[in-house]
PDB file of N, CA and C in Angstrom:
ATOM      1  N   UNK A   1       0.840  -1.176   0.000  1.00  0.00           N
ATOM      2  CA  UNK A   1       0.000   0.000   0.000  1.00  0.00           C
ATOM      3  C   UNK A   1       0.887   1.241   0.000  1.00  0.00           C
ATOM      4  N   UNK A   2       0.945   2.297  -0.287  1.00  0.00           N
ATOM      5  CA  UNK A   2       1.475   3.450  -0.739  1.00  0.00           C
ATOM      6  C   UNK A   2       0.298   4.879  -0.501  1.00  0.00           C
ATOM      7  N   UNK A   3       0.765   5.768  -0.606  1.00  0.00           N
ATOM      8  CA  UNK A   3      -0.148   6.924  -0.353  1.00  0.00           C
ATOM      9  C   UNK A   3       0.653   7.969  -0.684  1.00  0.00           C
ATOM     10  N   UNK A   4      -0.244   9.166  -1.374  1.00  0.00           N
ATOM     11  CA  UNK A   4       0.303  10.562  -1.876  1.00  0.00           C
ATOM     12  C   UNK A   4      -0.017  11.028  -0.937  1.00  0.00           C
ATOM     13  N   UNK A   5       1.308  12.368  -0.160  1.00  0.00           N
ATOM     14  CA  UNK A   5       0.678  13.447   0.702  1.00  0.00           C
ATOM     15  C   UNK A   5       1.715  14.298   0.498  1.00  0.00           C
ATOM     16  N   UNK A   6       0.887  15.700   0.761  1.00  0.00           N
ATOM     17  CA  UNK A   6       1.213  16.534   0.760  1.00  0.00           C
ATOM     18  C   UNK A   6       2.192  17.627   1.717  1.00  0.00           C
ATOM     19  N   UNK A   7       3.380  17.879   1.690  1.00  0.00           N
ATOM     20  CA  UNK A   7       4.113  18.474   2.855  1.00  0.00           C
ATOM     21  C   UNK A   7       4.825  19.664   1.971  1.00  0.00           C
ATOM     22  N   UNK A   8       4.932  20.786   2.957  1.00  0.00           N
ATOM     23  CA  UNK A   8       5.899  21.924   2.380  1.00  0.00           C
ATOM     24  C   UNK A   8       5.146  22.554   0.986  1.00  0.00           C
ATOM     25  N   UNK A   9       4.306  21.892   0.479  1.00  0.00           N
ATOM     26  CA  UNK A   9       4.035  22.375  -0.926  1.00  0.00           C
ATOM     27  C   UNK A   9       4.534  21.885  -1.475  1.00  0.00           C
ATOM     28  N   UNK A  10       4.692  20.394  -1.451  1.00  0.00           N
ATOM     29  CA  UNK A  10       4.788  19.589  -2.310  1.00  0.00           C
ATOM     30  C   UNK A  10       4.127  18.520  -2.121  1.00  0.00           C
ATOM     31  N   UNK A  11       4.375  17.206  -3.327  1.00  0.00           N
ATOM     32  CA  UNK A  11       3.768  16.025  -3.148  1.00  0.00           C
ATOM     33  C   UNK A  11       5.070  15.237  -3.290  1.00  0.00           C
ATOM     34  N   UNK A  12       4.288  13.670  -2.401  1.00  0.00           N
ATOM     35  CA  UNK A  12       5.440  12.705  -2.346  1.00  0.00           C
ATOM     36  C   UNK A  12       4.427  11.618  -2.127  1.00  0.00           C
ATOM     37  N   UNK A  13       5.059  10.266  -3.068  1.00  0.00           N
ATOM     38  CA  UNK A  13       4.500   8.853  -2.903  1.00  0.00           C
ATOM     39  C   UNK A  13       5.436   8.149  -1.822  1.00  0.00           C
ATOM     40  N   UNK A  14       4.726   8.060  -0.675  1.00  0.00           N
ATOM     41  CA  UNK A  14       4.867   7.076   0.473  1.00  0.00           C
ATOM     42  C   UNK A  14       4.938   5.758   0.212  1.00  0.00           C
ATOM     43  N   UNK A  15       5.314   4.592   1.142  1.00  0.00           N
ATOM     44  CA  UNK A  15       5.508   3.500   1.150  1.00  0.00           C
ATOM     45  C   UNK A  15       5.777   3.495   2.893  1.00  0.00           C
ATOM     46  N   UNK A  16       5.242   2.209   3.539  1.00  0.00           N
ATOM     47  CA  UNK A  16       5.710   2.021   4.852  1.00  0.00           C
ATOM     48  C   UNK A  16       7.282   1.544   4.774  1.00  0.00           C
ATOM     49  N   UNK A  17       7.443   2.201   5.983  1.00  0.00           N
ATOM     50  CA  UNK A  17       9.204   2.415   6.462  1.00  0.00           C
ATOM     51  C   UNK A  17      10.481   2.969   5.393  1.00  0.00           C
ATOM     52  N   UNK A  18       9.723   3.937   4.118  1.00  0.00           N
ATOM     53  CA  UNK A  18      10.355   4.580   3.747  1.00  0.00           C
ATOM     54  C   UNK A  18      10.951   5.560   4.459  1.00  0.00           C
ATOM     55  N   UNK A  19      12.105   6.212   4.003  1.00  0.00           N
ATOM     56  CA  UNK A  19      13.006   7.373   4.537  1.00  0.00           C
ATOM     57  C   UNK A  19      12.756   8.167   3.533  1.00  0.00           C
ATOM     58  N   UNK A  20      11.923   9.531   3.777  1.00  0.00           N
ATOM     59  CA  UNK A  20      12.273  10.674   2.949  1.00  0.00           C
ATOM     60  C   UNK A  20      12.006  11.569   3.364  1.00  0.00           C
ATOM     61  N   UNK A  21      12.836  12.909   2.862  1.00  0.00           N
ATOM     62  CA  UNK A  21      13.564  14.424   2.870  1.00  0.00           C
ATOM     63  C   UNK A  21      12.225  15.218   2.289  1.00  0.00           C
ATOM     64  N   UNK A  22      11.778  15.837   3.394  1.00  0.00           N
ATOM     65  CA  UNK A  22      11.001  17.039   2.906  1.00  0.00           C
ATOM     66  C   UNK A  22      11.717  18.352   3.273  1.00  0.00           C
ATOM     67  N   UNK A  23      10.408  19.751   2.982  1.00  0.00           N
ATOM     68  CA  UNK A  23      10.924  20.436   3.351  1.00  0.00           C
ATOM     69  C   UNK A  23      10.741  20.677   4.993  1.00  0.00           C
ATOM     70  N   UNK A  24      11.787  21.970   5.693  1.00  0.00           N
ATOM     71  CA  UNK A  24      11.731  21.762   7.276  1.00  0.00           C
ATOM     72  C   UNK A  24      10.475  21.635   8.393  1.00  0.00           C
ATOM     73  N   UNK A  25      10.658  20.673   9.216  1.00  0.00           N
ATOM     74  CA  UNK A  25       9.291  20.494   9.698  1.00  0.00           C
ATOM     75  C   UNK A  25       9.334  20.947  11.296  1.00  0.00           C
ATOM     76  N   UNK A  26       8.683  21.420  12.044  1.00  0.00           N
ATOM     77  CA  UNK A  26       9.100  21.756  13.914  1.00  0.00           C
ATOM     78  C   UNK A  26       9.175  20.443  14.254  1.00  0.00           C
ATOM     79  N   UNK A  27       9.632  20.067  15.307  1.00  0.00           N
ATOM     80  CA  UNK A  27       9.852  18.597  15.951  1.00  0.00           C
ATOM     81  C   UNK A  27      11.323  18.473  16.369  1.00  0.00           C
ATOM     82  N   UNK A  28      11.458  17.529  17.887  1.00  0.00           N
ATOM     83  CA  UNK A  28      12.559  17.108  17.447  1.00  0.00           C
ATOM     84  C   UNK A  28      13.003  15.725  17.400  1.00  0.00           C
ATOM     85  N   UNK A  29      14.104  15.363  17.179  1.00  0.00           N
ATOM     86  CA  UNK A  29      14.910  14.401  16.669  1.00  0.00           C
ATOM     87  C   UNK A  29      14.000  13.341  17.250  1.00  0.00           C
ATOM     88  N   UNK A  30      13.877  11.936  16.515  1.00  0.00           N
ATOM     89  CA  UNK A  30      13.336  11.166  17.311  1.00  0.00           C
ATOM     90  C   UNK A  30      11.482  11.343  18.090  1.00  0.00           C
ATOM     91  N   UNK A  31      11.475  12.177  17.836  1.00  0.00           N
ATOM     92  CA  UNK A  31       9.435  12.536  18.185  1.00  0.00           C
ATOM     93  C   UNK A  31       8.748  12.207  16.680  1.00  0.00           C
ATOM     94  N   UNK A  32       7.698  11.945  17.128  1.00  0.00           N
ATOM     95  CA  UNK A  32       6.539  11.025  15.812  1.00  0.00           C
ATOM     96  C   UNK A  32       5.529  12.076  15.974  1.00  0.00           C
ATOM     97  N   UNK A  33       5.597  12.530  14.800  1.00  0.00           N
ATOM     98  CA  UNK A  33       4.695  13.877  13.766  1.00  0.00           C
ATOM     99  C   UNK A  33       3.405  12.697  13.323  1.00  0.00           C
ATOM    100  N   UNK A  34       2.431  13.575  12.662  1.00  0.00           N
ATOM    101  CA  UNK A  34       1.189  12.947  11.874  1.00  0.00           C
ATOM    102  C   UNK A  34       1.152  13.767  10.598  1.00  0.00           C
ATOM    103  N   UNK A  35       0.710  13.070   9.500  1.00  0.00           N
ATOM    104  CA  UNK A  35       0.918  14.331   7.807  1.00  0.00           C
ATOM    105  C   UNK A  35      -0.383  13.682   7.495  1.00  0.00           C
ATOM    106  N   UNK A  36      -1.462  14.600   7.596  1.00  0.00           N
ATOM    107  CA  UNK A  36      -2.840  13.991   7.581  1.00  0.00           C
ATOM    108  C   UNK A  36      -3.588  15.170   6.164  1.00  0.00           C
ATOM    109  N   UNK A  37      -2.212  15.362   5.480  1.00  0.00           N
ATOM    110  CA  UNK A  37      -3.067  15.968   3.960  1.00  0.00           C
ATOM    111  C   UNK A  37      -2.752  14.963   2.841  1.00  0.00           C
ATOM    112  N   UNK A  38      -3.678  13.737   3.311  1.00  0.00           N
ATOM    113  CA  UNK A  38      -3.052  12.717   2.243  1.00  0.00           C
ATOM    114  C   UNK A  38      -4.160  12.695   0.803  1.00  0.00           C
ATOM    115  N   UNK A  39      -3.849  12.868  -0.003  1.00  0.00           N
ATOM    116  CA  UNK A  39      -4.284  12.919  -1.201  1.00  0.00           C
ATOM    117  C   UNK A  39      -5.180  11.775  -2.110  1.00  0.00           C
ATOM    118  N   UNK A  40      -4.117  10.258  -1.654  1.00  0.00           N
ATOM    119  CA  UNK A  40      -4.709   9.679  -2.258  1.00  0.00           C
ATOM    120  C   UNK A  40      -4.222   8.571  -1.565  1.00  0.00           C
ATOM    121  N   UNK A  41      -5.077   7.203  -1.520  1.00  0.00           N
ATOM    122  CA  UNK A  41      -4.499   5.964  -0.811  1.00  0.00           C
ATOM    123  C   UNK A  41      -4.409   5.113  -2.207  1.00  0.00           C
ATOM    124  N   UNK A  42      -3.266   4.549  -2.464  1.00  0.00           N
ATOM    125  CA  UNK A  42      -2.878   3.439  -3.580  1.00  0.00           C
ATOM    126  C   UNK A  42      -3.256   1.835  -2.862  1.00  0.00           C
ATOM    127  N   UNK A  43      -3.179   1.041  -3.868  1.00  0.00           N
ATOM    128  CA  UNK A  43      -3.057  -0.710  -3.733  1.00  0.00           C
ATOM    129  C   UNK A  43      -3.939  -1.581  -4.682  1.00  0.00           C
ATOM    130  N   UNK A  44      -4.853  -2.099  -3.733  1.00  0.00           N
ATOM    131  CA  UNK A  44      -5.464  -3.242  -5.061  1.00  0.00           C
ATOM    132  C   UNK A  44      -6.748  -1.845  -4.907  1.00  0.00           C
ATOM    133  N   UNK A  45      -7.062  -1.544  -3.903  1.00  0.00           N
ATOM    134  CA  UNK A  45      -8.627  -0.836  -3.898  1.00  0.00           C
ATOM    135  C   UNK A  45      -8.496   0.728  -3.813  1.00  0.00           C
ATOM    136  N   UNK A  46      -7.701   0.837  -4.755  1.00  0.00           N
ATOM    137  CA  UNK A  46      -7.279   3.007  -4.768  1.00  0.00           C
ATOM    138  C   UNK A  46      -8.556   3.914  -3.692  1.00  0.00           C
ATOM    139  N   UNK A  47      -8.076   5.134  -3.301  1.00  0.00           N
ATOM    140  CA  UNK A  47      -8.672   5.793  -2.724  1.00  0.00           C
ATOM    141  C   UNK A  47      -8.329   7.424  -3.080  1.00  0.00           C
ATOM    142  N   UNK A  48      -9.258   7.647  -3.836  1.00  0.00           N
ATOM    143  CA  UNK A  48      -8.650   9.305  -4.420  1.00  0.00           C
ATOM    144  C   UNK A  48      -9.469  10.434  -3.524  1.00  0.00           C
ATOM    145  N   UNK A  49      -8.947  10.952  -2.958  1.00  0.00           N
ATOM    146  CA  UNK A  49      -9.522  12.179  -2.099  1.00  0.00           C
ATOM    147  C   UNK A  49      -9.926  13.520  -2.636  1.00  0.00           C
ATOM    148  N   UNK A  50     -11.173  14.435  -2.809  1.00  0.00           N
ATOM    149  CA  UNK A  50     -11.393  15.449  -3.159  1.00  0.00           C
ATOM    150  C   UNK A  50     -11.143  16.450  -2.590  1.00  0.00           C
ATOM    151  N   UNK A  51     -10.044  17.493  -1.861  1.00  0.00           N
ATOM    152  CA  UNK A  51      -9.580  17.265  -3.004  1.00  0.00           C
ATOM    153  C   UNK A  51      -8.316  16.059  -1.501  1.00  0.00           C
ATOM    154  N   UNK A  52      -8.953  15.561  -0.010  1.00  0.00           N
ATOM    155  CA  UNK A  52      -8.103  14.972   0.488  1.00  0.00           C
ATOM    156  C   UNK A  52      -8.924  13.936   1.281  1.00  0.00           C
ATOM    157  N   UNK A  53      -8.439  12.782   1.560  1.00  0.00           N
ATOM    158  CA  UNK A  53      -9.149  11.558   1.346  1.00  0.00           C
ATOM    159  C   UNK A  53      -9.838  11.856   2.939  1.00  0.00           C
ATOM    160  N   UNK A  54     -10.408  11.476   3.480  1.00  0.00           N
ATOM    161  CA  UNK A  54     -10.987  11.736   4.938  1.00  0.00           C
ATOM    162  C   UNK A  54     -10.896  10.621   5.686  1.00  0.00           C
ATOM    163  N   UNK A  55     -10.304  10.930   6.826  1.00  0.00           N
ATOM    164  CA  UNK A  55      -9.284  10.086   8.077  1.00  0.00           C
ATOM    165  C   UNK A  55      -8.022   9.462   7.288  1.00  0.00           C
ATOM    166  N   UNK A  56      -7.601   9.882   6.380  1.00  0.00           N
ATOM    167  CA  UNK A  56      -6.317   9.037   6.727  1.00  0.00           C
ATOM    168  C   UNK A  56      -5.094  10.061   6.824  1.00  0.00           C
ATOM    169  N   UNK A  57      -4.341   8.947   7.371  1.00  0.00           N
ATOM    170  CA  UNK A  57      -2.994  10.189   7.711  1.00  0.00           C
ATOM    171  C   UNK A  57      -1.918   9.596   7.705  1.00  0.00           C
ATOM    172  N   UNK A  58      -0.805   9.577   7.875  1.00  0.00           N
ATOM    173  CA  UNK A  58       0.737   9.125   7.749  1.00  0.00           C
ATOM    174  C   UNK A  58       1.208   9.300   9.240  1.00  0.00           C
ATOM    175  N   UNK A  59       1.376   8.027  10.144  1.00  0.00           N
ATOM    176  CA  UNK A  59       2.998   8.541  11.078  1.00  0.00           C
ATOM    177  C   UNK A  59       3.744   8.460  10.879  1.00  0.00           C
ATOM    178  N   UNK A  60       4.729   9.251  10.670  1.00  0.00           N
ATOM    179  CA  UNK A  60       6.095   9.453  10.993  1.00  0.00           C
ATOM    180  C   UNK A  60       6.733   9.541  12.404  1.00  0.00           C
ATOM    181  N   UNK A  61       8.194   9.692  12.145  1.00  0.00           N
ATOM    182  CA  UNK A  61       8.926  10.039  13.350  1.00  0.00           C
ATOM    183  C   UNK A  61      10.241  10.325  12.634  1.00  0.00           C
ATOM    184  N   UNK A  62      10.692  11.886  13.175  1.00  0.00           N
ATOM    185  CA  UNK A  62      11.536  12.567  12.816  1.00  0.00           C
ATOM    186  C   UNK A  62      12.890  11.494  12.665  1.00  0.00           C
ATOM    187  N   UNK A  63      13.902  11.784  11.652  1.00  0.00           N
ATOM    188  CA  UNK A  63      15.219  10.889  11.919  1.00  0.00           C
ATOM    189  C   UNK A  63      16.570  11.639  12.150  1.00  0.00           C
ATOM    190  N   UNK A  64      16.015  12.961  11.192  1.00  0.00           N
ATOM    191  CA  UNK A  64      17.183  13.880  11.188  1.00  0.00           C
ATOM    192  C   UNK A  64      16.953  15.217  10.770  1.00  0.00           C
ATOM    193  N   UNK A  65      17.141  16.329  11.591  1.00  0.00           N
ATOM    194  CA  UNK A  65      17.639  17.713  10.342  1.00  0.00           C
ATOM    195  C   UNK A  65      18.783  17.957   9.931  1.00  0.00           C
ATOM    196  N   UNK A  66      18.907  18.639   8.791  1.00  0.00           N
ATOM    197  CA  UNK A  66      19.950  19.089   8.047  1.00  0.00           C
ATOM    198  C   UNK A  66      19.695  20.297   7.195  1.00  0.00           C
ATOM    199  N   UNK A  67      21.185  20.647   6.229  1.00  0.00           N
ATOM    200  CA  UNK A  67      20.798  21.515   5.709  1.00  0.00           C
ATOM    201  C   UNK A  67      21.479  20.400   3.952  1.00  0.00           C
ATOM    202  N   UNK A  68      20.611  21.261   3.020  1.00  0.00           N
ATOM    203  CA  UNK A  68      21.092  21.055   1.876  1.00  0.00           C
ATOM    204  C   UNK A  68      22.298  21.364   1.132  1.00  0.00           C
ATOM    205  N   UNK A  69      22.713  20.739  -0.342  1.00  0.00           N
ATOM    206  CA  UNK A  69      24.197  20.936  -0.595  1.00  0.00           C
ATOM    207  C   UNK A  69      23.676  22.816  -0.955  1.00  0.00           C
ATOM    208  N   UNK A  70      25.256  23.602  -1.011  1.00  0.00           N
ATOM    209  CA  UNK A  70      24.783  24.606  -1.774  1.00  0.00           C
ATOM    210  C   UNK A  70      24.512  25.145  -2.262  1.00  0.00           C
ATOM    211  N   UNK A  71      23.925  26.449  -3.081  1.00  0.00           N
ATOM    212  CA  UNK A  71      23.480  26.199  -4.488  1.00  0.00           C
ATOM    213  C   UNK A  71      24.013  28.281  -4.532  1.00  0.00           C
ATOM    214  N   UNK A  72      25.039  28.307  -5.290  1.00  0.00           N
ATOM    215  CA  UNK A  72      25.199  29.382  -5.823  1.00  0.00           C
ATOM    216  C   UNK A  72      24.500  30.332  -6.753  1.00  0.00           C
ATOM    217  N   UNK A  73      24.012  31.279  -6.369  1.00  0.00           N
ATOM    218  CA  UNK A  73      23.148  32.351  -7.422  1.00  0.00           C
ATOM    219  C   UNK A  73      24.134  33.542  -7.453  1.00  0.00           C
ATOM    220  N   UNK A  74      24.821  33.246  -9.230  1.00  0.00           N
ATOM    221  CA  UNK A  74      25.953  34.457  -9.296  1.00  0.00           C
ATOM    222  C   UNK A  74      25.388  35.065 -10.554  1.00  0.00           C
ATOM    223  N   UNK A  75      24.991  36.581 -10.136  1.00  0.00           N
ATOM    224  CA  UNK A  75      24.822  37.490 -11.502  1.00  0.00           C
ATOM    225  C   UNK A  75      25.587  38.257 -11.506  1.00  0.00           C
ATOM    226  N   UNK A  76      25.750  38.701 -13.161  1.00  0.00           N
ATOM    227  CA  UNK A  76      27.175  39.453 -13.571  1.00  0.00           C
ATOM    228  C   UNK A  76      26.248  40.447 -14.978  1.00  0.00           C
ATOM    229  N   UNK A  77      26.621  41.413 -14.981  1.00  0.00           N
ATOM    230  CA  UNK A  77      26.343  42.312 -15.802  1.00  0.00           C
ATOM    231  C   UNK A  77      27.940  42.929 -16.337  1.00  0.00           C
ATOM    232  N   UNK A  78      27.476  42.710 -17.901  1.00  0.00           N
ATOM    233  CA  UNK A  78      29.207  42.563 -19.007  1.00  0.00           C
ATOM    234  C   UNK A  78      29.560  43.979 -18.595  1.00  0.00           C
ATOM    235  N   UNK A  79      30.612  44.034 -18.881  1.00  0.00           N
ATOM    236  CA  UNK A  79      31.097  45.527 -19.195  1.00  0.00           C
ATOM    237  C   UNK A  79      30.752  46.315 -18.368  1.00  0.00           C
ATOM    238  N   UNK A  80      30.341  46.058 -17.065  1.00  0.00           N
ATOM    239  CA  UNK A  80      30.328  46.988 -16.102  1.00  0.00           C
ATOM    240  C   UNK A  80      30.550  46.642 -15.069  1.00  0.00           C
ATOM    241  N   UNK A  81      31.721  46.140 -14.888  1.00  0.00           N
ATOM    242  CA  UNK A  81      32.561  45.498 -13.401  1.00  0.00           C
ATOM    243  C   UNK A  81      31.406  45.170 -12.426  1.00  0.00           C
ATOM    244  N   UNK A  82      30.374  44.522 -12.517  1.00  0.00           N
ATOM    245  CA  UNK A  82      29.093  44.602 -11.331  1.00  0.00           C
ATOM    246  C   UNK A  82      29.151  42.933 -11.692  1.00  0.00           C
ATOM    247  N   UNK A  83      28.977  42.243 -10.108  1.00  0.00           N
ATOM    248  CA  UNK A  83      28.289  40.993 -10.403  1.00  0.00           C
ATOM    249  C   UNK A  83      27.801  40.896  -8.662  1.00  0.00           C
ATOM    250  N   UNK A  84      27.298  39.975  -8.188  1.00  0.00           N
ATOM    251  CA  UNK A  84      26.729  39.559  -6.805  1.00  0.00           C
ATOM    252  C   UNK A  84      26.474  38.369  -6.836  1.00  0.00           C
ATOM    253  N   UNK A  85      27.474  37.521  -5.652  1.00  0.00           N
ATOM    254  CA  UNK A  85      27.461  36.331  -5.623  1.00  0.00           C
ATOM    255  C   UNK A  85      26.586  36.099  -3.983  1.00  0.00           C
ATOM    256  N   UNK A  86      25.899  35.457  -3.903  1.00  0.00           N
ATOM    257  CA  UNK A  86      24.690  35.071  -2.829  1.00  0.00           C
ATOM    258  C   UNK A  86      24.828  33.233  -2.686  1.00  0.00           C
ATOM    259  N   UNK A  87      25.119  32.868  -1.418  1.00  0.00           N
ATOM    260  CA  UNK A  87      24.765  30.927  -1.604  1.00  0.00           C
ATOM    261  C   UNK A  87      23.652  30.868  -0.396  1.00  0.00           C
ATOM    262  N   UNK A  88      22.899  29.650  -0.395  1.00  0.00           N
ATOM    263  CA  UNK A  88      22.003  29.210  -0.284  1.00  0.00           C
ATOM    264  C   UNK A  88      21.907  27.864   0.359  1.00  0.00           C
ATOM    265  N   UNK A  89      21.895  27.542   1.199  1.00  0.00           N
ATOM    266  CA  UNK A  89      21.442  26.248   1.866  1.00  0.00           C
ATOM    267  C   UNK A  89      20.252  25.675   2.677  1.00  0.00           C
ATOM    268  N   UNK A  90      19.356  25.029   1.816  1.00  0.00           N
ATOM    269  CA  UNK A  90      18.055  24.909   2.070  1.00  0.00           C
ATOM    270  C   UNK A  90      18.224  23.750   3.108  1.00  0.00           C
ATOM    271  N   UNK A  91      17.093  24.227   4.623  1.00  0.00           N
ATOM    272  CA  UNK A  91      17.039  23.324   5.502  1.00  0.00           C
ATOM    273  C   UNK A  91      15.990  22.265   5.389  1.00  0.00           C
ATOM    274  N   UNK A  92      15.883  21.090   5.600  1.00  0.00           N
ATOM    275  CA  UNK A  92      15.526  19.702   5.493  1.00  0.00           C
ATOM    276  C   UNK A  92      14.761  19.175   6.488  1.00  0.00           C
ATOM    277  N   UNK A  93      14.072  18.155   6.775  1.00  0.00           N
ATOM    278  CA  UNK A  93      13.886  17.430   7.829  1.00  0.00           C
ATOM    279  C   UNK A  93      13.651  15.486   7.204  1.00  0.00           C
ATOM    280  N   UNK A  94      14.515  14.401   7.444  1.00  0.00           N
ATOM    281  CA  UNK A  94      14.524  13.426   7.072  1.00  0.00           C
ATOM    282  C   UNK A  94      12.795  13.138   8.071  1.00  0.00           C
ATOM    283  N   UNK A  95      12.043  12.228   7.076  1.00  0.00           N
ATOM    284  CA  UNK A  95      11.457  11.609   8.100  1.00  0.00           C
ATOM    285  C   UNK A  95      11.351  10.315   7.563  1.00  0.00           C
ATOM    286  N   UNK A  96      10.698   9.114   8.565  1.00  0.00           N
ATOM    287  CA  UNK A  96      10.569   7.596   8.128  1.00  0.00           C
ATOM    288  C   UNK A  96       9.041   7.423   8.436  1.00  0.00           C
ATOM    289  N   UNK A  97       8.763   6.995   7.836  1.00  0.00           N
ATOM    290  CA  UNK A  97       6.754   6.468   7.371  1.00  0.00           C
ATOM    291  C   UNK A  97       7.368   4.988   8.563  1.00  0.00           C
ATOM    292  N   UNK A  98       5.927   5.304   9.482  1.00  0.00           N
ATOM    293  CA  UNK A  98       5.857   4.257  10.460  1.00  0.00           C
ATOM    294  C   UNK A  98       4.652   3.544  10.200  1.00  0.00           C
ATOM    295  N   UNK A  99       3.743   4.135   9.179  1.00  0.00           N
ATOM    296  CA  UNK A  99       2.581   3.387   9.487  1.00  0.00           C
ATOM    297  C   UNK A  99       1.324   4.475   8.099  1.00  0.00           C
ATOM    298  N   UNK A 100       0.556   3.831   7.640  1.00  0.00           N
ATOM    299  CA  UNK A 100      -0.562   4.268   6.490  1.00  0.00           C
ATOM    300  C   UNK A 100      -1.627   4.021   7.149  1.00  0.00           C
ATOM    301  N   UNK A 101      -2.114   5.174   7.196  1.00  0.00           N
ATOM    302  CA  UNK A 101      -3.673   4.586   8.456  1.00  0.00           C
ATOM    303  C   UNK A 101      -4.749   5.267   7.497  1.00  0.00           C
ATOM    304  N   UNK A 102      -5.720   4.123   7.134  1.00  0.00           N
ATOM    305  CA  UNK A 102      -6.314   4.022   5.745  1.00  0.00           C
ATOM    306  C   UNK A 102      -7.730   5.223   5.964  1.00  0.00           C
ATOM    307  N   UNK A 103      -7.933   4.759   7.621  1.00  0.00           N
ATOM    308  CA  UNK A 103      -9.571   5.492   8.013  1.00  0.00           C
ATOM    309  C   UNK A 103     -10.858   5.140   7.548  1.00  0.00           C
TER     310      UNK A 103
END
C-alpha cells in the first residue's frame, strides 16, 4: 500500500518504512509527527480524495535535520565590473513512514 501526501508544498508517494527528505518540519529528533493531507491511498482498492481523502494520515517520526548541498546564485552584468554572488542552503527534515492509516 502506498499513499500521496502533501508536505511543504509539495507532493510525495509514500511507502511504509520509507526514509524521505522534505521540506523543514518543527519537531525534534526522534518525536513522531502525523501528515494527515493525504491525497490519495494506492493498492489493489485506490482511494482518491477530493480534493483529500478523509481520516487518513501518515505517522512518521523525525530521523534527522539538516541543511542542503549549496546552491550558488551568481549574476554578472558585461562591461560593467558589477556581479553579486549570494549561496544558499536549504534546511531539510529526514522523516521515516511508520505506518498508512487508511480510516
Amino acid at each position: 500500500m502506498y499513499a500521496v501526501v502533501r508536505t511543504g508544498g509539495k507532493q510525495y508517494k509514500v511507502t511504509k518504512d520509507q526514509v524521505l527528505t522534505v521540506e523543514s518540519l518543527a519537531g525534534d529528533v526522534g518525536s513522531k509527527l502525523t501528515l494527515s493531507e493525504v491525497l490519495m491511498l494506492g493498492g489493489d482498492a485506490p482511494k482518491l480524495g477530493a480534493p483529500l481523502v478523509k481520516g487518513a494520515s501518515i505517522a512518521c517520526e523525525i530521523v534527522e535535520h539538516g541543511q542542503g548541498e549549496k546552491v550558488i546564485a551568481f549574476k554578472k552584468k558585461r562591461r560593467k565590473n558589477t556581479h553579486r554572488k549570494r549561496g544558499h542552503r536549504q534546511h531539510f527534515t529526514k522523516l521515516k513512514v511508520l505506518d498508512i492509516v487508511a480510516g
